[in-house]
C-alpha atoms as a PDB file:
ATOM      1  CA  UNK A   1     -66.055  -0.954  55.804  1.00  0.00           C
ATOM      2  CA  UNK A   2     -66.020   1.418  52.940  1.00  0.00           C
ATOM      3  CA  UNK A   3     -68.467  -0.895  51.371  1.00  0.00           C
ATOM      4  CA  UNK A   4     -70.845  -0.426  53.883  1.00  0.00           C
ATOM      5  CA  UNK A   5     -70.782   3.093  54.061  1.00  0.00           C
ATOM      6  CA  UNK A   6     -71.288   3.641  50.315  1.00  0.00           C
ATOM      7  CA  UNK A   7     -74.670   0.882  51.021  1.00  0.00           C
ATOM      8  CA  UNK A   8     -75.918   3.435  53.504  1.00  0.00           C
ATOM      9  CA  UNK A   9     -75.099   6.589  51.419  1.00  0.00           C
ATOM     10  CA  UNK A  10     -77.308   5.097  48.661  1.00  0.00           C
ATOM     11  CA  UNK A  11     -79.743   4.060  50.826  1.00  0.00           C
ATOM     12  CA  UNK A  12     -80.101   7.231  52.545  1.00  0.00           C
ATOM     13  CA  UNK A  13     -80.725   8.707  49.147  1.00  0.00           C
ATOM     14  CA  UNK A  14     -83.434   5.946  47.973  1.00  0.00           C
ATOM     15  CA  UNK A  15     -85.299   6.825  51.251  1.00  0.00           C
ATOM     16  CA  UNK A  16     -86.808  10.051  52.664  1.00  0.00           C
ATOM     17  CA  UNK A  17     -83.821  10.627  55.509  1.00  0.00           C
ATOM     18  CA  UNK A  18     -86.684  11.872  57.893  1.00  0.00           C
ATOM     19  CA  UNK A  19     -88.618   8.251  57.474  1.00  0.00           C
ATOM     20  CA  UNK A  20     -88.752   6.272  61.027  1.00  0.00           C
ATOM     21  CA  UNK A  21     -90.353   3.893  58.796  1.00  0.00           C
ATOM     22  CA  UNK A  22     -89.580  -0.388  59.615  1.00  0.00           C
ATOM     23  CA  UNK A  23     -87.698  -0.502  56.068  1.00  0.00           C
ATOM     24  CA  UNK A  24     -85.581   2.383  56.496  1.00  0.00           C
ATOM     25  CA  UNK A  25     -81.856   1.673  56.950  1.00  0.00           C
ATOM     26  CA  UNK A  26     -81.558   4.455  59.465  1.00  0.00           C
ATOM     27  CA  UNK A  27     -83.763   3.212  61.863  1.00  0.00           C
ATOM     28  CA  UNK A  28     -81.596  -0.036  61.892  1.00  0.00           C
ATOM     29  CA  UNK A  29     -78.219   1.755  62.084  1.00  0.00           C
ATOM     30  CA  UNK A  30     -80.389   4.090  64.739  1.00  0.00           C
ATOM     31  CA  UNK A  31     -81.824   0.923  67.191  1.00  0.00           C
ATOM     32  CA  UNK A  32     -78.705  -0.930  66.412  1.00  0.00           C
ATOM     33  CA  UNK A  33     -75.269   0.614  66.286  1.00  0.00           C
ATOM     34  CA  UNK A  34     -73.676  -2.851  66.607  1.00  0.00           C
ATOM     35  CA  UNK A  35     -74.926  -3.249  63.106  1.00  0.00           C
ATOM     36  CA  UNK A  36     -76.626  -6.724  64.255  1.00  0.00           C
ATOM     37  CA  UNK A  37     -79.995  -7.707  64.680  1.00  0.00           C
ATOM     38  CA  UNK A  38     -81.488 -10.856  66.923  1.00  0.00           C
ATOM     39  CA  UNK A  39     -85.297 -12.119  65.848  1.00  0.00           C
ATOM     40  CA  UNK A  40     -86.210 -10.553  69.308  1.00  0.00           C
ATOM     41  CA  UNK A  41     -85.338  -7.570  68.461  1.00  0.00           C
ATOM     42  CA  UNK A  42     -86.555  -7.413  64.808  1.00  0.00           C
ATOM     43  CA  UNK A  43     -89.937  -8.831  66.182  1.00  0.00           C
ATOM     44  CA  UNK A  44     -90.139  -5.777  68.561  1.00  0.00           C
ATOM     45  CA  UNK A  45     -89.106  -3.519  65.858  1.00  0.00           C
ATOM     46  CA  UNK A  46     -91.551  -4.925  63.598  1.00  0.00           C
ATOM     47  CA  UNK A  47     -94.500  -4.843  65.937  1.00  0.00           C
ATOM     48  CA  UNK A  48     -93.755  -1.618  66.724  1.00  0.00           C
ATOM     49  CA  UNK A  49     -93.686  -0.122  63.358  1.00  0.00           C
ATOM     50  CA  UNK A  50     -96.800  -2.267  62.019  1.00  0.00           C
ATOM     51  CA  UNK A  51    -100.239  -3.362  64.086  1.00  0.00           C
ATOM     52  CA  UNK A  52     -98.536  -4.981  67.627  1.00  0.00           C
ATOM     53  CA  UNK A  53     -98.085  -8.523  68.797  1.00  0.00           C
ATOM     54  CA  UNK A  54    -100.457  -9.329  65.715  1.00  0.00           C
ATOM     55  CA  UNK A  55     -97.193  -9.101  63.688  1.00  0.00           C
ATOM     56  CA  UNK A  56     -95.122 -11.489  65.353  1.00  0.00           C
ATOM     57  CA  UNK A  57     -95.883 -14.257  63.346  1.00  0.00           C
ATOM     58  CA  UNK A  58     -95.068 -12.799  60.004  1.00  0.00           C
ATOM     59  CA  UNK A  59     -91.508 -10.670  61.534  1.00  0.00           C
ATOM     60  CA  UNK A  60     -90.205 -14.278  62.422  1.00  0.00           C
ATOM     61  CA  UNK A  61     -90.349 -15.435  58.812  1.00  0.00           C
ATOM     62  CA  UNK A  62     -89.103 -12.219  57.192  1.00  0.00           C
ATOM     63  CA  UNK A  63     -86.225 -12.592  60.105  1.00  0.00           C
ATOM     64  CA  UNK A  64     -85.252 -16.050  58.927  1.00  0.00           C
ATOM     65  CA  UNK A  65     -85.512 -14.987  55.470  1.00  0.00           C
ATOM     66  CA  UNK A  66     -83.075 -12.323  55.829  1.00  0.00           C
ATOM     67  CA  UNK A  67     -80.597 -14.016  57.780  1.00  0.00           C
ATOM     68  CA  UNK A  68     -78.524 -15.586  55.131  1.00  0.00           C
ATOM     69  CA  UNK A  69     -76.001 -17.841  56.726  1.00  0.00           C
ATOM     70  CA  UNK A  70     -78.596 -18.847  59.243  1.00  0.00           C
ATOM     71  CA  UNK A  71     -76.283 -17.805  61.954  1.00  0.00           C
ATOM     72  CA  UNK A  72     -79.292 -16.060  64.350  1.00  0.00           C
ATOM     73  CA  UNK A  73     -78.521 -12.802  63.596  1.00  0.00           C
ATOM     74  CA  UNK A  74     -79.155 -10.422  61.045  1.00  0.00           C
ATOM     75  CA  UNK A  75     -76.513  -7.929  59.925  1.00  0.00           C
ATOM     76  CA  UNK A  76     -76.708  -4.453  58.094  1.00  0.00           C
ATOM     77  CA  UNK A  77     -75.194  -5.919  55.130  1.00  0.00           C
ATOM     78  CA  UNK A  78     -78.147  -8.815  54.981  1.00  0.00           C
ATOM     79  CA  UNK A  79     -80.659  -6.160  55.504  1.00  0.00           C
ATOM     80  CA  UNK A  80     -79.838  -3.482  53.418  1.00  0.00           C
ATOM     81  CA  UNK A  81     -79.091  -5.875  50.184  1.00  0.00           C
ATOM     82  CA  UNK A  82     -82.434  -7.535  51.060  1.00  0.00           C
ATOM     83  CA  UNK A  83     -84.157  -4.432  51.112  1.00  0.00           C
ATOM     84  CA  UNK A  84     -82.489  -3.035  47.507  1.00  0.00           C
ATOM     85  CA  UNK A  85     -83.458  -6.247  46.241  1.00  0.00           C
ATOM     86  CA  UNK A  86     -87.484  -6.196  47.141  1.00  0.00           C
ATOM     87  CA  UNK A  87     -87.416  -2.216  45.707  1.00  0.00           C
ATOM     88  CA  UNK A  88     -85.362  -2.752  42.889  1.00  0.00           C
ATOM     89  CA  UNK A  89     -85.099  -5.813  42.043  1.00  0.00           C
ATOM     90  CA  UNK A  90     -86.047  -7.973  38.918  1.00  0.00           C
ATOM     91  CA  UNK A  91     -89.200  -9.482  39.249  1.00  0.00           C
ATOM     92  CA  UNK A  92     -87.882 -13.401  39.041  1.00  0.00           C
ATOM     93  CA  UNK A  93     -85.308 -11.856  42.112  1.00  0.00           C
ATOM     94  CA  UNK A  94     -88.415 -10.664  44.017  1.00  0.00           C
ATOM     95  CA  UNK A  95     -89.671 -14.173  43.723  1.00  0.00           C
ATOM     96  CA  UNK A  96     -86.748 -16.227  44.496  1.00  0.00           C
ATOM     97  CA  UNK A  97     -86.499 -14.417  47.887  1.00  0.00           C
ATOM     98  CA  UNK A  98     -90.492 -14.644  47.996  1.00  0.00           C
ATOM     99  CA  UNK A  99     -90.150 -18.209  47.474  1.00  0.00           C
ATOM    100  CA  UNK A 100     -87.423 -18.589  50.521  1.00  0.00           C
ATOM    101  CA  UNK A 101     -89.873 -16.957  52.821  1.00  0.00           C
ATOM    102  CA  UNK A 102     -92.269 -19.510  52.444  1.00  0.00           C
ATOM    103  CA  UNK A 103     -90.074 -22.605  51.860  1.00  0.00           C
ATOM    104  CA  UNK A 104     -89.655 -22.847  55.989  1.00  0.00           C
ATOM    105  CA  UNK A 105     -87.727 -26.028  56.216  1.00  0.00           C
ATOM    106  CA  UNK A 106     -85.310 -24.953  53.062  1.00  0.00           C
ATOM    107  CA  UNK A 107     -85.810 -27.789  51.474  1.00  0.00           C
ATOM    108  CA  UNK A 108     -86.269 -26.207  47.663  1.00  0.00           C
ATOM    109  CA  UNK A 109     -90.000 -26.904  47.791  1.00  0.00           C
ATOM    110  CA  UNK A 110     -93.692 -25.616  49.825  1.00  0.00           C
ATOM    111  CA  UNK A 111     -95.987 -27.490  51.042  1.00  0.00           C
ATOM    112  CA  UNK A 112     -99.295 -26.434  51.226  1.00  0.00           C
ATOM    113  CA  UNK A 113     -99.030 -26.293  55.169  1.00  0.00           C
ATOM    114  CA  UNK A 114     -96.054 -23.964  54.675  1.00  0.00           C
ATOM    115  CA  UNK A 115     -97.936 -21.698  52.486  1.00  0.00           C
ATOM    116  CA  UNK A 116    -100.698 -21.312  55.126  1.00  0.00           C
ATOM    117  CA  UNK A 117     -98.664 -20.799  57.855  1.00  0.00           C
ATOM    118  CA  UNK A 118     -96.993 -17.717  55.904  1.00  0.00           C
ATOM    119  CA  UNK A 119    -100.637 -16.762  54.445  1.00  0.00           C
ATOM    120  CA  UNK A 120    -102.284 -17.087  57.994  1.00  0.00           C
ATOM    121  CA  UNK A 121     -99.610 -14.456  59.392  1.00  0.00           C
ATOM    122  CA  UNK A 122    -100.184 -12.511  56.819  1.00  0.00           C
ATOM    123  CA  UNK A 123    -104.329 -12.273  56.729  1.00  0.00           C
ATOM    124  CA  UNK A 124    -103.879 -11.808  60.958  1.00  0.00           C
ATOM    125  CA  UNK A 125    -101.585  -8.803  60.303  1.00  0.00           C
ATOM    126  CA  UNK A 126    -103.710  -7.730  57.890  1.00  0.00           C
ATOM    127  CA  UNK A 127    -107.031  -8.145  59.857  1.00  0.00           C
ATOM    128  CA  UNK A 128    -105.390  -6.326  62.672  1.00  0.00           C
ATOM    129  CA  UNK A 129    -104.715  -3.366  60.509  1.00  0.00           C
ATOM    130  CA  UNK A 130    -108.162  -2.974  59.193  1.00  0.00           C
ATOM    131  CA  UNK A 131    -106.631  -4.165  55.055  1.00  0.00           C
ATOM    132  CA  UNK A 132    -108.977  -6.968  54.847  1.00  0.00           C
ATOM    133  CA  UNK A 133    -111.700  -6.457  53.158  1.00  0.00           C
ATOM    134  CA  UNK A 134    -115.073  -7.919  54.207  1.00  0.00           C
ATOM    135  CA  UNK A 135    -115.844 -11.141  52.439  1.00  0.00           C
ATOM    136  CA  UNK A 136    -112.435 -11.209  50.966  1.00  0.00           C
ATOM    137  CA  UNK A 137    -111.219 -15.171  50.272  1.00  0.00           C
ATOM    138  CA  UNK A 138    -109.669 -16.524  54.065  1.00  0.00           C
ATOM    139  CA  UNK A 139    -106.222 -17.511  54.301  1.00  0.00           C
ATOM    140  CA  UNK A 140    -106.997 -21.104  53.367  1.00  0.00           C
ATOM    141  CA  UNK A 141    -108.788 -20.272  50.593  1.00  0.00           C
ATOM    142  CA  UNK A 142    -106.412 -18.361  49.314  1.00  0.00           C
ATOM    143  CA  UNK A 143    -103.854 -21.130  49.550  1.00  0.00           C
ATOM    144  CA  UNK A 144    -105.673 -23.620  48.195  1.00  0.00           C
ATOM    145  CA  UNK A 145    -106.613 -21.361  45.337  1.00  0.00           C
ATOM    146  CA  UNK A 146    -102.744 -20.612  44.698  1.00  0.00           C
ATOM    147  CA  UNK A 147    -102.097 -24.505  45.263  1.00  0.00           C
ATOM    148  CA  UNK A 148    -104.339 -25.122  42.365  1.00  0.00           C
ATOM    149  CA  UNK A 149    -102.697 -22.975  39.832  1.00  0.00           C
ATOM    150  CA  UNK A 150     -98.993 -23.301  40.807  1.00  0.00           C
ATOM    151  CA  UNK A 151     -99.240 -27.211  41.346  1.00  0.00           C
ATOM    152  CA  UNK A 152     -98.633 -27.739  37.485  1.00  0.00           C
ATOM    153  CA  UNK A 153     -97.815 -31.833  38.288  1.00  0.00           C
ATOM    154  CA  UNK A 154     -99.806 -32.274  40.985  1.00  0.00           C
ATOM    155  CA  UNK A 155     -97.123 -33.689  43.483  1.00  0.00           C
ATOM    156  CA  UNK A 156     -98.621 -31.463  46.642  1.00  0.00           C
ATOM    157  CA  UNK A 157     -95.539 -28.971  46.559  1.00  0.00           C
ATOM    158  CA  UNK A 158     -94.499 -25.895  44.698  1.00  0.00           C
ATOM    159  CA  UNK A 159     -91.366 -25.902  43.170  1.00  0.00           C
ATOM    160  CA  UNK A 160     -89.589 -22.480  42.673  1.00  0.00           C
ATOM    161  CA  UNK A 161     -89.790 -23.240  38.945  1.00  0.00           C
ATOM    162  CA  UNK A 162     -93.248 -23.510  39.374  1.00  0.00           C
ATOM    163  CA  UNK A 163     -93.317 -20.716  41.932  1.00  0.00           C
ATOM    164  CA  UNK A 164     -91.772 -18.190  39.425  1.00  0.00           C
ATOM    165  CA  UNK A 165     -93.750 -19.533  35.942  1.00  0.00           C
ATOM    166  CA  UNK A 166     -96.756 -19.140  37.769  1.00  0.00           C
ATOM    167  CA  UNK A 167     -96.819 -16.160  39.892  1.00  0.00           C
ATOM    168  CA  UNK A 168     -95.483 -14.464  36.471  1.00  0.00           C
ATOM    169  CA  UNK A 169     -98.201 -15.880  34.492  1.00  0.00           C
ATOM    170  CA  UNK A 170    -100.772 -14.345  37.116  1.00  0.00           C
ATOM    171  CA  UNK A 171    -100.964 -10.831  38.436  1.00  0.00           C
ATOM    172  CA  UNK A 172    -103.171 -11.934  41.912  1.00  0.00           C
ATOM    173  CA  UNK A 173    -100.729 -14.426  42.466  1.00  0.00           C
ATOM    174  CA  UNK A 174     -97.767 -12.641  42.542  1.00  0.00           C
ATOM    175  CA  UNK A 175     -99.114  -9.671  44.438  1.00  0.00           C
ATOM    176  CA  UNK A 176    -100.012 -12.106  46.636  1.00  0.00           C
ATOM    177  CA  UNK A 177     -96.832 -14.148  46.740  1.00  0.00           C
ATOM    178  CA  UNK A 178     -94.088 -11.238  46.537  1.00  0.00           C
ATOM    179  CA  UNK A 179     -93.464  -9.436  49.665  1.00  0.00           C
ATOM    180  CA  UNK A 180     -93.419  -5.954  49.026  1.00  0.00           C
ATOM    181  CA  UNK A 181     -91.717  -2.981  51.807  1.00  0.00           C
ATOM    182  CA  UNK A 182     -94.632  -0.436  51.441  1.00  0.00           C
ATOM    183  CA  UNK A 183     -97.217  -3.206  51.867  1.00  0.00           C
ATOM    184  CA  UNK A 184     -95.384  -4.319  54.649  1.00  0.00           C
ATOM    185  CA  UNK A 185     -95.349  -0.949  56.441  1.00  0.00           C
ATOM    186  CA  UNK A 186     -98.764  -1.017  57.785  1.00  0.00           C
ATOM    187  CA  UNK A 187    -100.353   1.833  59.787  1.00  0.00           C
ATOM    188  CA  UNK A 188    -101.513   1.108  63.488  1.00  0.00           C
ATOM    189  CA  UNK A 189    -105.688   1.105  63.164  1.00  0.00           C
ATOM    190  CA  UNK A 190    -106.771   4.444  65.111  1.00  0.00           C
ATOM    191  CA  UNK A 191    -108.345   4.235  68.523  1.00  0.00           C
ATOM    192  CA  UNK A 192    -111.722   3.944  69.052  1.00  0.00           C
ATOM    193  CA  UNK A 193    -111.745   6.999  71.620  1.00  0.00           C
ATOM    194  CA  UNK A 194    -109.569   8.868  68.936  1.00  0.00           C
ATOM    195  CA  UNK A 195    -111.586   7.511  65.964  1.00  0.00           C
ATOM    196  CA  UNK A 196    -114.598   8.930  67.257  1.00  0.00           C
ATOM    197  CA  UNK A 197    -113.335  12.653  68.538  1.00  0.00           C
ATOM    198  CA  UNK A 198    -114.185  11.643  72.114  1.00  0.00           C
ATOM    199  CA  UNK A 199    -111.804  12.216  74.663  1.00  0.00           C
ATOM    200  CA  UNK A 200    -110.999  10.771  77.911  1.00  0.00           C
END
């Protein structure tokens, strides 16, 4: 118990204590005073905090990434070391839990369809928010791009090995491999009545 209470007085500390933000430990203690977590409740938290249903997709996989002992729940412990981990982390730690998010099946190795699945969630978040920019590679292309250079023997998966030597090695891959909190927290797209000053 003491543990946990030193984890949130650091954490408090390492983020603005007024931030409603998805990442911020307060707003878990805040939405869940059990300490606990269920994927239907991170997905609604998620959404919420990012660009809507859009989101859904992408909250599921960061859900089963953070729940450790795959017991269906996450719990403040799971998130808050996650969290310290993709701030402050070494980059080779950033990786290794990048490389969990899109190994889906655990299995120690991606696929290419695993990659996409991860990417596509990713580009529709993305599109949803207004990020992507026009004539920017799709989410296949950028897979198969990534396939190519991390792919070192050709077998049709990515080991984490390879996953790590690679995304190292290259600065686009790894920014667009790691999974980063203030990329993450993406700003709802304004109205198009509010956009344009009109009111109604």
């Amino acid at each position: 118990m003491e543990e946990g209470k030193e984890l949130l007085r650091y954490f408090f500390k390492k983020f603005n204590a007024g931030d409603g933000g998805l990442w911020s430990p307060r707003k878990f203690i805040n939405e869940c005073p059990s300490g606990l977590i269920t994927l239907h409740e991170f997905q609604r938290h998620f959404c919420n905090g990012t660009v809507g249903s859009e989101s859904a997709e992408y909250a599921e996989q960061i859900f089963h990434t953070l729940d450790n002992n795959g017991d269906g729940v996450v719990d403040f412990r799971e998130y808050v070391m996650a969290i310290s981990l993709l701030i402050e982390g070494t980059a080779v730690e950033k990786l290794c839990w990048s490389f969990n998010l899109y190994d889906k099946d655990k299995d120690g190795a991606i696929t290419k369809e695993e990659m996409l699945e991860i990417m596509q969630a990713v580009f529709k978040m993305h599109l949803a928010a207004a990020l992507t920019k026009p004539n920017t590679l799709t989410a296949e292309e950028c897979t198969n791009r990534i396939f190519v250079r991390l792919d070192k023997d050709n077998n049709a998966i990515i080991s984490l090995e390879e996953f790590i030597e690679g995304a190292l090695e290259d600065d686009w891959i790894r920014e667009m491999l790691e999974c980063n909190p203030s990329i993450v927290k993406v700003e709802r797209p304004l109205r198009r009545d509010t956009a344009l000053g009109t009111h109604g």
